[in-house]
Protein backbone atom coordinates (compact mmCIF):
# COMPACT_ATOMS: atom_id res chain seq x y z
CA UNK A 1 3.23 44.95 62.57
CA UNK A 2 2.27 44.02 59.04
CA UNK A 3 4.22 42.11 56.70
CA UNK A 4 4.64 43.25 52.98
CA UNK A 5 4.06 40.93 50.71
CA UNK A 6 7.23 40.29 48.30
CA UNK A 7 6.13 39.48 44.57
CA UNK A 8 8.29 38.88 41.53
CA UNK A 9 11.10 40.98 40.56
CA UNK A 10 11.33 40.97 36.64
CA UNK A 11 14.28 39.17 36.23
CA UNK A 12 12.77 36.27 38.74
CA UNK A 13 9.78 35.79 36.09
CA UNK A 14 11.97 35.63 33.29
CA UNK A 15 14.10 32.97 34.34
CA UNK A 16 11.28 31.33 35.36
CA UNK A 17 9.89 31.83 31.90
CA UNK A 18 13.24 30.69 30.37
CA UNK A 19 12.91 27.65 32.77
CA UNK A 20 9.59 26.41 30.83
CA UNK A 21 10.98 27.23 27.55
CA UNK A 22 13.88 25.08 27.97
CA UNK A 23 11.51 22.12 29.02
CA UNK A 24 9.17 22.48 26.30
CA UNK A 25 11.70 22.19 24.20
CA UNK A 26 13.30 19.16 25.32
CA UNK A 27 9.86 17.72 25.81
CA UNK A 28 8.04 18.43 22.54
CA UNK A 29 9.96 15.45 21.05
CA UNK A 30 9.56 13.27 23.32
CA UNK A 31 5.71 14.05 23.07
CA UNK A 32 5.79 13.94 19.46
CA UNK A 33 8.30 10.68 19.43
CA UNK A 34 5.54 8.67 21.94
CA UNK A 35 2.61 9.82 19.87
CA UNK A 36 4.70 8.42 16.80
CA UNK A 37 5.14 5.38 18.48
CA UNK A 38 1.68 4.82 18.88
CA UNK A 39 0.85 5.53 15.39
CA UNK A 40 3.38 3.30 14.48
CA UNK A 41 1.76 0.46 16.78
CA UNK A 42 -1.90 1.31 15.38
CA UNK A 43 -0.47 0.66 11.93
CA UNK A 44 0.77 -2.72 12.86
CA UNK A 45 -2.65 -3.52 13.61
CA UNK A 46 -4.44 -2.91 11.29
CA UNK A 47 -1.96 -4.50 9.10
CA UNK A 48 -2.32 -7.93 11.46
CA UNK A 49 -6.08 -7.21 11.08
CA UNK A 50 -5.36 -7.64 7.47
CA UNK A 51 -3.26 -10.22 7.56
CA UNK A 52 -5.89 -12.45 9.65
CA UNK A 53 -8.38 -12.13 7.52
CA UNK A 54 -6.86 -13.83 5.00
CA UNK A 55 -5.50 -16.31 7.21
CA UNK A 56 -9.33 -16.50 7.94
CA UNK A 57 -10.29 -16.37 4.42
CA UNK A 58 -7.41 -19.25 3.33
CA UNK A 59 -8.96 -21.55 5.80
CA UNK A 60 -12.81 -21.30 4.59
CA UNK A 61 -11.28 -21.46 0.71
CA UNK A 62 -7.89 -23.78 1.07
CA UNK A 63 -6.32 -21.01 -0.78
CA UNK A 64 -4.99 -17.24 -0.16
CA UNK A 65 -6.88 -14.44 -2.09
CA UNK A 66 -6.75 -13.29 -5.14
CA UNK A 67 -4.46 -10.13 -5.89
CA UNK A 68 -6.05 -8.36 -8.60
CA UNK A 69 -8.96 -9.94 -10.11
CA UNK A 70 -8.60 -10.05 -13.86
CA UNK A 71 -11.64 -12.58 -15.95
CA UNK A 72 -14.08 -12.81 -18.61
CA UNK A 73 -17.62 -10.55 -17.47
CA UNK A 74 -20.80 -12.65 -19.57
CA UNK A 75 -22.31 -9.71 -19.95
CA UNK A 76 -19.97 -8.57 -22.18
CA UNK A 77 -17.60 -11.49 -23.44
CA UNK A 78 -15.50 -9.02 -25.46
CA UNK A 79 -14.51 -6.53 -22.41
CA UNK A 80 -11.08 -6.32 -21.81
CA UNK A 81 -10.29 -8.86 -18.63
CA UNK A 82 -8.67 -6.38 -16.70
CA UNK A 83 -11.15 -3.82 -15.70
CA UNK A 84 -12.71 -6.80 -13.77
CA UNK A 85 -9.54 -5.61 -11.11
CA UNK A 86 -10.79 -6.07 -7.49
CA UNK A 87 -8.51 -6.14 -4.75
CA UNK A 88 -7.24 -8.30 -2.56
CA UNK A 89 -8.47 -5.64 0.02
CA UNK A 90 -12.09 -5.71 -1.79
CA UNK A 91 -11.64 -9.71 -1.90
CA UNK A 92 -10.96 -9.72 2.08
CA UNK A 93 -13.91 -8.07 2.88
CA UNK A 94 -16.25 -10.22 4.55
CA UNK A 95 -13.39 -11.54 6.78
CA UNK A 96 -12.67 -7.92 8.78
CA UNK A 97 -14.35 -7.04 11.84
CA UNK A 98 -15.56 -3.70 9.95
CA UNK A 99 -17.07 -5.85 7.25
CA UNK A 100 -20.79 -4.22 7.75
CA UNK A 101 -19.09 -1.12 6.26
CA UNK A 102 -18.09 -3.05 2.97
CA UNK A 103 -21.56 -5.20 2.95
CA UNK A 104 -23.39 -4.54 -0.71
CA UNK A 105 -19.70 -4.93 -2.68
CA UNK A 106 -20.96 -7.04 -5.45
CA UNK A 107 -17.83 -8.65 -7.19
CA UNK A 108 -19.77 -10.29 -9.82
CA UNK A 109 -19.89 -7.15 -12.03
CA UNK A 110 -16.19 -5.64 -13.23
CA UNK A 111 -14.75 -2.79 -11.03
CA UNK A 112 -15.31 -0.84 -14.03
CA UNK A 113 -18.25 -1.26 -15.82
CA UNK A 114 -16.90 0.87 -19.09
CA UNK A 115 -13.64 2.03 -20.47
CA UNK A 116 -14.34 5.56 -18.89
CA UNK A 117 -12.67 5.63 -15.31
CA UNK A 118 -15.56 6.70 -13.40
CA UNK A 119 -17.73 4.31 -15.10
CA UNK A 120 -18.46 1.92 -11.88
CA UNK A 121 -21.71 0.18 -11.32
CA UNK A 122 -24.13 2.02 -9.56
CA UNK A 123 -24.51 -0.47 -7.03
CA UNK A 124 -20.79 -0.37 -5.66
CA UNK A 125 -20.25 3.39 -6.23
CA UNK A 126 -21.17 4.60 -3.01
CA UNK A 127 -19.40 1.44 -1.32
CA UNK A 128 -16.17 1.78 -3.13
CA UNK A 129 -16.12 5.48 -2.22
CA UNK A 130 -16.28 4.74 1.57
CA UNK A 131 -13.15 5.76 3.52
CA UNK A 132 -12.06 3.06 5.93
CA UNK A 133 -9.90 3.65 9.20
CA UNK A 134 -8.29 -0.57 8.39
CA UNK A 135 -6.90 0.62 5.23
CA UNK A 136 -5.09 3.66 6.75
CA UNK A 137 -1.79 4.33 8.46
CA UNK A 138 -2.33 7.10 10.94
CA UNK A 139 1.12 8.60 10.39
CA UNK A 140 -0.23 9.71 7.22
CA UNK A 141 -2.86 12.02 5.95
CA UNK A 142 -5.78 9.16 6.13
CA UNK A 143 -8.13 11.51 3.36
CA UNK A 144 -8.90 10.63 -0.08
CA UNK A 145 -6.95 11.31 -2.67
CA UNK A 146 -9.62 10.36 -5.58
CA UNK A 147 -12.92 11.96 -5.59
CA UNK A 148 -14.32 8.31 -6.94
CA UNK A 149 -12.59 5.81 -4.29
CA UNK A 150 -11.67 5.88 -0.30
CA UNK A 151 -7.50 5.25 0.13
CA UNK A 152 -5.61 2.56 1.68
CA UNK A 153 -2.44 3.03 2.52
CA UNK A 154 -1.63 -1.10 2.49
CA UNK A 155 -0.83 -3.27 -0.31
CA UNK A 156 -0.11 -7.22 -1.07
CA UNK A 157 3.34 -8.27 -1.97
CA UNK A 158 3.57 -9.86 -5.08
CA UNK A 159 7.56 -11.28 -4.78
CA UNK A 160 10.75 -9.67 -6.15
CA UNK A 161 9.73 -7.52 -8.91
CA UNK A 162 10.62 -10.77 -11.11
CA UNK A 163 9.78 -10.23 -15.07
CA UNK A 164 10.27 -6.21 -15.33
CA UNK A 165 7.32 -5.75 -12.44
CA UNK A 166 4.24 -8.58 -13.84
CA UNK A 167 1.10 -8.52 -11.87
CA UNK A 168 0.76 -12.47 -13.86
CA UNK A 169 2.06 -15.70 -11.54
CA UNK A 170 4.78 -13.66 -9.70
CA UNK A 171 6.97 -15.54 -7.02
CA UNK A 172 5.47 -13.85 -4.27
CA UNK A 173 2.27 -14.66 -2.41
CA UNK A 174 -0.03 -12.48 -4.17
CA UNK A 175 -0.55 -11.76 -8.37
CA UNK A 176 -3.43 -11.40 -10.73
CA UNK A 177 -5.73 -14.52 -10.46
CA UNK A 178 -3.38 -15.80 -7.81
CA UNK A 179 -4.93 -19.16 -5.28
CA UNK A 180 -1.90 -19.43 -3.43
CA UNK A 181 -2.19 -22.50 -0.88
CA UNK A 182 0.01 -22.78 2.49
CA UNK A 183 1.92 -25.69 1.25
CA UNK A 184 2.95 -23.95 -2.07
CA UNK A 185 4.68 -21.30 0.52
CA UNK A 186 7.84 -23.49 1.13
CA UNK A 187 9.97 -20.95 2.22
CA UNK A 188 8.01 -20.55 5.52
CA UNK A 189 4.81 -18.78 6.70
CA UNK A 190 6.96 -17.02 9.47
CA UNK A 191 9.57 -15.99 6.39
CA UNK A 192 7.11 -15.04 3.49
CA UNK A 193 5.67 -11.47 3.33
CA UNK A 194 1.79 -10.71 3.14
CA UNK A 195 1.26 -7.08 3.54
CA UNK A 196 3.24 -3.77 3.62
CA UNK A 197 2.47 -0.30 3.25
CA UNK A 198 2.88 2.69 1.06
CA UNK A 199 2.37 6.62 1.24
CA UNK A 200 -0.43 8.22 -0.21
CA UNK A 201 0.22 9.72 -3.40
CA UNK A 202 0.26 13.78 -3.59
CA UNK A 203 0.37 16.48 -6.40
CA UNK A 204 -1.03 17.01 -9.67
CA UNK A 205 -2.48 13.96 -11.81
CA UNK A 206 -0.71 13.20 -14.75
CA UNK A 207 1.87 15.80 -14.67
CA UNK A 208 5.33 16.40 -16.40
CA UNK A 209 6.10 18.97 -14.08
CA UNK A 210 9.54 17.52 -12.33
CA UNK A 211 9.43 19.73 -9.14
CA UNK A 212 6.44 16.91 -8.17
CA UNK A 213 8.78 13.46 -8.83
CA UNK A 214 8.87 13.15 -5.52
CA UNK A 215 9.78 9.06 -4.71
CA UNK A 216 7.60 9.20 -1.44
CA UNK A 217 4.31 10.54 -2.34
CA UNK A 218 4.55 9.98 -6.67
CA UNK A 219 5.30 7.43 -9.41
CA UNK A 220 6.57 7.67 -13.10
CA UNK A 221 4.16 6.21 -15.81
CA UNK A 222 5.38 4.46 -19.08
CA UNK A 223 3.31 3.33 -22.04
CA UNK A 224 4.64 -0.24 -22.47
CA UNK A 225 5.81 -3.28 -20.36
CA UNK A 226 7.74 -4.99 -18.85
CA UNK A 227 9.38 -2.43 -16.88
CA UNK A 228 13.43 -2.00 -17.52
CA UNK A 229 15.38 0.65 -15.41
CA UNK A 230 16.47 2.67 -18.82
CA UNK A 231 12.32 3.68 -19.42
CA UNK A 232 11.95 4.40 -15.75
CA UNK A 233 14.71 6.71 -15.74
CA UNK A 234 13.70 8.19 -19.00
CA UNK A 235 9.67 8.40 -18.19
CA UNK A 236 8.61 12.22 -18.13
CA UNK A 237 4.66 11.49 -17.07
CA UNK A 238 4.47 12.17 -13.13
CA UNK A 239 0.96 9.69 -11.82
CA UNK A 240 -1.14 8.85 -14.74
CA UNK A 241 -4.89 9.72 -14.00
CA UNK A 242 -4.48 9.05 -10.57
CA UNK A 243 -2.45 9.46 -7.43
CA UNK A 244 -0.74 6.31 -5.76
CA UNK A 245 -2.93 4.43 -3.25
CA UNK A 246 -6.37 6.19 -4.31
CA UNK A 247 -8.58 3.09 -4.12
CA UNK A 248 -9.15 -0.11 -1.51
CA UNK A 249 -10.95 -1.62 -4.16
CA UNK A 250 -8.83 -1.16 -7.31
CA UNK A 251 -6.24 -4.45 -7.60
CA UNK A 252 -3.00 -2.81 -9.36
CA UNK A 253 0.33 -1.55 -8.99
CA UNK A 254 -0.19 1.94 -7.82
CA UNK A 255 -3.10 0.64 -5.18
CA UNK A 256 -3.41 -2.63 -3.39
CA UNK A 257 0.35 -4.24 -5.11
CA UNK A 258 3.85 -3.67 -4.33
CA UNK A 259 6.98 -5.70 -4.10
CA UNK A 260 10.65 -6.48 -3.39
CA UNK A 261 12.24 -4.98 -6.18
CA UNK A 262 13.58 -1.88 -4.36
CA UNK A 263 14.15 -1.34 -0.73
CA UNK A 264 11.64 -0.10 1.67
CA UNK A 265 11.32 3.90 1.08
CA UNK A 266 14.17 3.41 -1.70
CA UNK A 267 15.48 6.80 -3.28
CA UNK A 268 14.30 5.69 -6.84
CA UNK A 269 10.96 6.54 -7.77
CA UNK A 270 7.98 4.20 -7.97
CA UNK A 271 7.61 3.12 -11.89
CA UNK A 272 4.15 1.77 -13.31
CA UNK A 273 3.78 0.88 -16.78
CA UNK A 274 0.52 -0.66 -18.89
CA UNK A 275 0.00 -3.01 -21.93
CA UNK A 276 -1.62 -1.43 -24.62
CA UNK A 277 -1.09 -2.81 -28.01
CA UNK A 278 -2.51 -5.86 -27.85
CA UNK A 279 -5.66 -7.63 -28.90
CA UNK A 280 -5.60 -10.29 -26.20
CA UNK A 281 -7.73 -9.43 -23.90
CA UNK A 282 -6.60 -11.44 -21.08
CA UNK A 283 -3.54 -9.06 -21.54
CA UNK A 284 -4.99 -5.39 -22.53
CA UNK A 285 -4.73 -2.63 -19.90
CA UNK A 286 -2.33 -5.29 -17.34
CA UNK A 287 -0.54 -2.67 -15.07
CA UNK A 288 3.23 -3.51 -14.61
CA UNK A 289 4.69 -2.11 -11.11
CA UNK A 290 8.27 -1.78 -9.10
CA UNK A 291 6.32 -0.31 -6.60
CA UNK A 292 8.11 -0.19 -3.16
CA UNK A 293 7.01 -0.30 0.68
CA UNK A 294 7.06 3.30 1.87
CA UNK A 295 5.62 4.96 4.88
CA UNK A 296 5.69 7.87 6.99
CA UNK A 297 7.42 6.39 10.17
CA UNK A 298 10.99 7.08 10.83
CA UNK A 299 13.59 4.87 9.64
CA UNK A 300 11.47 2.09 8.35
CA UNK A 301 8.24 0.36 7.67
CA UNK A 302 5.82 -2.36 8.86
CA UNK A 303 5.15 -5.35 7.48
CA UNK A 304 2.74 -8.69 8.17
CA UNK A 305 4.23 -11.94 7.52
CA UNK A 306 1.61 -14.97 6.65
CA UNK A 307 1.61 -16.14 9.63
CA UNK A 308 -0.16 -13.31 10.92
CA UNK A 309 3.08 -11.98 12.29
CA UNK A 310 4.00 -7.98 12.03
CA UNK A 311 7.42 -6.56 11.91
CA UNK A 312 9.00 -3.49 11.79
CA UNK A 313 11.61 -3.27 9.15
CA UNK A 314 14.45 -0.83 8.81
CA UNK A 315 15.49 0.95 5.50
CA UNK A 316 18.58 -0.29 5.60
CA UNK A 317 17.95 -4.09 5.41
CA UNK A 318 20.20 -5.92 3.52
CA UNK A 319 19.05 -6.36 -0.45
CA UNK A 320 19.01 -10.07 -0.43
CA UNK A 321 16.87 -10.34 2.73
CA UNK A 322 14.44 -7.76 1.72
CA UNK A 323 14.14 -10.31 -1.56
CA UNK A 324 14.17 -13.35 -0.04
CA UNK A 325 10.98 -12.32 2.34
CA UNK A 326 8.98 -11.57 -0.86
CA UNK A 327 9.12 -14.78 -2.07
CA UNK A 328 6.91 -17.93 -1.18
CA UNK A 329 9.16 -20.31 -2.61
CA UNK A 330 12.19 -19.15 -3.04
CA UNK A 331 14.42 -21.12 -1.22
CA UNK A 332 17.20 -18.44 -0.16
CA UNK A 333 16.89 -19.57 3.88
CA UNK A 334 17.43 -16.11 4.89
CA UNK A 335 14.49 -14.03 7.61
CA UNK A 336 14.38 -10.72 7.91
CA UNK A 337 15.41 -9.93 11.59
């Protein structure tokens, strides 16, 4: 006697195809949540990579780094300070594990060896160009964004946002020129932020087109400083020349600097400004910032502490904490939790 072999009836495969729909959709976020998760983890460390090199550097100088580089170039006593500029990021480099990629950077010369903005010496052009994995959050888009500099999605704090958003002696740990030493940071190591990230920037360069002001991904420019909140709100210019976080090496405001003054990935736009009018050259072309932390992970972002610490911190953190971690010596006694 032979047996006949009973296949699938039609309704029997689609259940069974409704079956693995249903699972695939309660799956895909879990998926996507875990690989999230370890983005989020890969960007705490390279930000505790960051943050132990300049432990690292601070103990073979007595002092942190520098946060923008701003001095006189002998070559040219008359150039304006400022487009000197190197990062804390460019400053750091012989400290990282990757430093063979960064090995050539000659900071003797200024970033910018004209006033035009590709005018950079021919012997860092190729190095300043380099795209580095450290500098990058993998929960964003990790390309350039500047067809003259590799990105970095990480920045130094430089405090609270104290006199309308100065880059000069700020109350965090770094500022232009800054030599910070451990014992100036009275308010704790474990309390005092280091590091903190920020989206890449997106859209067209120097734009008044509003459908772009977009607070995660642009900034508003004005032509003066210090910042107030009334020219902020009025500026019409949309990323000024370039897009935020375009270059390691470049030590300003919409790169390698952000602070306290608004909360991490706050619903006000970024706001830049720049000193103009001036003959002083110590002061001509100084970028002004409130520049907040901003990333691309859910419901927060990371930040590394000085002592080499990283935490993640939620949007929602109370004003006066988010303040009080910015500064080195402010005194408040409060920790972010």
């Amino acid at each position: 006697m032979h047996l006949r072999r009973r296949g699938f009836s039609l309704v029997e495969l689609l259940v069974v195809v409704a079956i693995i729909g249903t699972l695939v959709v309660l799956l895909l976020p879990a998926v996507q949540s875990a690989r999230e998760a370890a983005r989020r983890m890969q960007c705490g460390n390279n930000l505790r990579q960051l943050a132990l090199a300049a432990a690292n550097y601070e103990t073979a100088r007595g002092y942190y780094p520098v946060g923008s580089e701003s001095r006189q170039w002998a070559a040219r006593p008359n150039f304006p300070y400022q487009y000197f500029r190197w990062s804390v990021l460019a400053h750091l480099s012989p400290f990282y594990e990757e430093q063979q990629l960064l090995q050539g950077l000659d900071l003797t010369v200024p970033l910018y060896i004209d006033l035009r903005p590709d005018a950079i010496a021919p012997q860092n052009k190729p190095i300043v160009k380099l795209t580095v994995g450290l500098f990058l959050c993998p929960s964003d888009k990790a390309a350039p964004v500047s067809d003259l500099f590799g990105p970095t999605n990480y920045a130094g704090c430089t405090g609270t946002g104290t006199g309308g958003g100065t880059p000069f002696d700020t109350n965090g740990i770094f500022f232009i020129n800054s030599r910070v030493r451990p014992k100036e940071v009275t308010d704790g190591l474990t309390k005092t932020a280091l590091f903190s990230e920020s989206i890449l920037g997106d859209g067209p360069v120097a734009t008044t087109d509003r459908t772009h002001r977009n607070p995660a991904t642009a900034y508003v420019f004005v032509l003066g400083a210090p910042l107030a909140d009334s020219q902020c709100n009025a500026a019409q210019m949309l990323n000024y020349t370039d897009l935020r976080g375009f270059s390691w090496a470049n030590g300003e405001y919409r790169t390698t600097l952000y602070n306290h003054a608004r909360s991490p990935n706050d619903a006000v736009i970024d706001c830049v400004g720049v000193i103009m009018n001036t003959a002083d050259k110590k002061m001509m072309y100084a970028g002004y910032g409130l520049r907040a932390a901003r990333s691309r992970h859910p419901g927060g972002v990371n930040v590394a502490f000085a002592d080499g610490a990283v935490r993640f911190v939620a949007d929602g953190v109370a004003a006066a904490v988010w303040q009080a971690a910015a500064t080195r010596a402010g005194g408040e006694g409060l920790a972010l939790p």
